[in-house]
C-alpha atoms as a PDB file:
ATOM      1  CA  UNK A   1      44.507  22.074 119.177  1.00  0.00           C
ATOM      2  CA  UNK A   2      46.088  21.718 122.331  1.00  0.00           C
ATOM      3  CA  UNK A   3      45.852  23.906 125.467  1.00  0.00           C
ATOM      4  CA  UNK A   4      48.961  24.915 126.945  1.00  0.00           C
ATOM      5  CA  UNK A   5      48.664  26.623 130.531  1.00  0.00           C
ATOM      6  CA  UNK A   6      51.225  29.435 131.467  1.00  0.00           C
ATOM      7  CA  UNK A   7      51.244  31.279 134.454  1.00  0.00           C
ATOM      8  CA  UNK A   8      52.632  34.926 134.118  1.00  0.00           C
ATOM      9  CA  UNK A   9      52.850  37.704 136.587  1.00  0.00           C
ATOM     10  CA  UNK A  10      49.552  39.873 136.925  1.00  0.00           C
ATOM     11  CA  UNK A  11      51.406  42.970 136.616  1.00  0.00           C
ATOM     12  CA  UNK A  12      52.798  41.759 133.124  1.00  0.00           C
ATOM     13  CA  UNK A  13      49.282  40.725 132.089  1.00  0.00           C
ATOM     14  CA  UNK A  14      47.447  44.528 133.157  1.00  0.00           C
ATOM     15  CA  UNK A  15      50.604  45.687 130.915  1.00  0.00           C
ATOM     16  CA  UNK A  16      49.761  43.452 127.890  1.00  0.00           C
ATOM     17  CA  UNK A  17      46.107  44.341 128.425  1.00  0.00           C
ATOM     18  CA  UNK A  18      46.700  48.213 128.367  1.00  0.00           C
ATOM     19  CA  UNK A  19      49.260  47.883 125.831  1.00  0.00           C
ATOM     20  CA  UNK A  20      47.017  45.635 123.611  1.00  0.00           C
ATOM     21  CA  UNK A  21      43.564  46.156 124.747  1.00  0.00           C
ATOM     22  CA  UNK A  22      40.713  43.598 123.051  1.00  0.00           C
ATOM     23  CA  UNK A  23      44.094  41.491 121.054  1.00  0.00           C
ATOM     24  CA  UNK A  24      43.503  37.677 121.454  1.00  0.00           C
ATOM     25  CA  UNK A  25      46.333  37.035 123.872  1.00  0.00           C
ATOM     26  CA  UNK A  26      46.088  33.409 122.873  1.00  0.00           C
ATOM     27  CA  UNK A  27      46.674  33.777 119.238  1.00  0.00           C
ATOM     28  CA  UNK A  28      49.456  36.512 120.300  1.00  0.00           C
ATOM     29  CA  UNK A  29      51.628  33.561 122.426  1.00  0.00           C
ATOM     30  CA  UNK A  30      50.668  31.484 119.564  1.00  0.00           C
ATOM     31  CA  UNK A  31      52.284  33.763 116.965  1.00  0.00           C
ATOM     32  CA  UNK A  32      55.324  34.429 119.541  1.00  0.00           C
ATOM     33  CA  UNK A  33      55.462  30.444 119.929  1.00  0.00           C
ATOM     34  CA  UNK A  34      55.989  30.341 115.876  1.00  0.00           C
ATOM     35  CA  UNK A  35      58.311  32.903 115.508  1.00  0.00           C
ATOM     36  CA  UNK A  36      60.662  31.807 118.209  1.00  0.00           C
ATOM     37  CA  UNK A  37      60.486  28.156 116.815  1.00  0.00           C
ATOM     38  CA  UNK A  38      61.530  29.995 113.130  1.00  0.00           C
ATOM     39  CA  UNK A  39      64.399  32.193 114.892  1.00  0.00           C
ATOM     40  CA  UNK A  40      65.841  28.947 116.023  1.00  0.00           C
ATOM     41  CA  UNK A  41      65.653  26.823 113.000  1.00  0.00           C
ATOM     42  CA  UNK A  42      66.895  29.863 111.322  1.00  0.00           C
ATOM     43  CA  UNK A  43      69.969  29.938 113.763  1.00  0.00           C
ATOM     44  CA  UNK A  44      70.631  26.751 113.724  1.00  0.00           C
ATOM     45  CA  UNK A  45      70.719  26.308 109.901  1.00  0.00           C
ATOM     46  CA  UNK A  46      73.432  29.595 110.021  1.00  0.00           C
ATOM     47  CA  UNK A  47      75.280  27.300 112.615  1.00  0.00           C
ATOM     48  CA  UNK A  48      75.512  24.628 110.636  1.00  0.00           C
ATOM     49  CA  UNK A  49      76.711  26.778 107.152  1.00  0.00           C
ATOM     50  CA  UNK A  50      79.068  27.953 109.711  1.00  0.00           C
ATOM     51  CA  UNK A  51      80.435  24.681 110.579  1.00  0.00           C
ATOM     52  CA  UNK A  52      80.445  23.694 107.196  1.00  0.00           C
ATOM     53  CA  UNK A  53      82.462  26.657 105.891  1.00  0.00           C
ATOM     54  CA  UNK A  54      84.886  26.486 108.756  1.00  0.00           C
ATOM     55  CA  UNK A  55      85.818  22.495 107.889  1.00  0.00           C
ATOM     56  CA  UNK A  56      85.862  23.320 104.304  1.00  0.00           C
ATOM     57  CA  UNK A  57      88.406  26.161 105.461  1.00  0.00           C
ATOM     58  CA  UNK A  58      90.683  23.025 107.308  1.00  0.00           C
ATOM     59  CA  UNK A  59      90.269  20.941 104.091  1.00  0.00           C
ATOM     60  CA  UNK A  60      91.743  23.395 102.166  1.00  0.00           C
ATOM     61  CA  UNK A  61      95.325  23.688 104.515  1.00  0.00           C
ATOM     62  CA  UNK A  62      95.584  20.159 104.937  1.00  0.00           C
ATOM     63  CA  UNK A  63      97.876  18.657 102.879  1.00  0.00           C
ATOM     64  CA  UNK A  64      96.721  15.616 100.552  1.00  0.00           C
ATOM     65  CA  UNK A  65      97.232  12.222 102.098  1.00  0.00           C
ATOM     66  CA  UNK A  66      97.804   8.871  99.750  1.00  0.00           C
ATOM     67  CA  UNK A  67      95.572   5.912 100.608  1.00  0.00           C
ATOM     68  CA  UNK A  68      99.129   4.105 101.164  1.00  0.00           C
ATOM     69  CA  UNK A  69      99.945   6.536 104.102  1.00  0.00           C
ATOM     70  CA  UNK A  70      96.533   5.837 104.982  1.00  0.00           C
ATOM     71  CA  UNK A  71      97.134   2.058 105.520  1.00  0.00           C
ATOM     72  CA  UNK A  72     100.254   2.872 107.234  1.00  0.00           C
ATOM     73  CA  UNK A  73      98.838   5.141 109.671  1.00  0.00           C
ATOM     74  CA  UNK A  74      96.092   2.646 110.592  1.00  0.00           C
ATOM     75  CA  UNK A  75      98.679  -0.840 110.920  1.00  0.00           C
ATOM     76  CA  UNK A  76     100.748   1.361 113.017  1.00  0.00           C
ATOM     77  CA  UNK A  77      97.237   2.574 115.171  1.00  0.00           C
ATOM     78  CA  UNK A  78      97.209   6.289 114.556  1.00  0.00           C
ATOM     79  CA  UNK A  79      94.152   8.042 114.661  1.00  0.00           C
END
């Protein structure tokens, strides 16, 4: 296990100790730490679906191209 060292305000400490008196503060930031890291896979994975849905979206209005238009547009240098 590692040890991680965080320095918070003593007046938000007295609060978390009144507020949660005898609760393992540790395994509280631990379970904070964990939920935070799930939150942000959990945004990033609607992000994503987001992204996906939005090019899917384009792919749908853009008209068909032929491969020979393709080989045109790259001998003449266009994107």
């Amino acid at each position: 296990m590692a040890l991680l060292q965080v320095n918070i305000p003593d007046e938000l400490k007295a609060q978390f100790e009144q507020t949660f008196p005898g609760q393992d503060i540790n395994g509280l930031i631990g379970r904070l730490m964990r939920d935070a890291l799930e939150q942000n896979n959990l945004n990033q994975r609607e992000k994503r679906s987001k992204a996906v849905e939005e090019l899917l979206a384009l792919r749908k209005e853009t008209p068909p191209v032929s491969s020979k238009e393709i080989q045109k547009a790259r001998e003449l240098g266009h994107p």
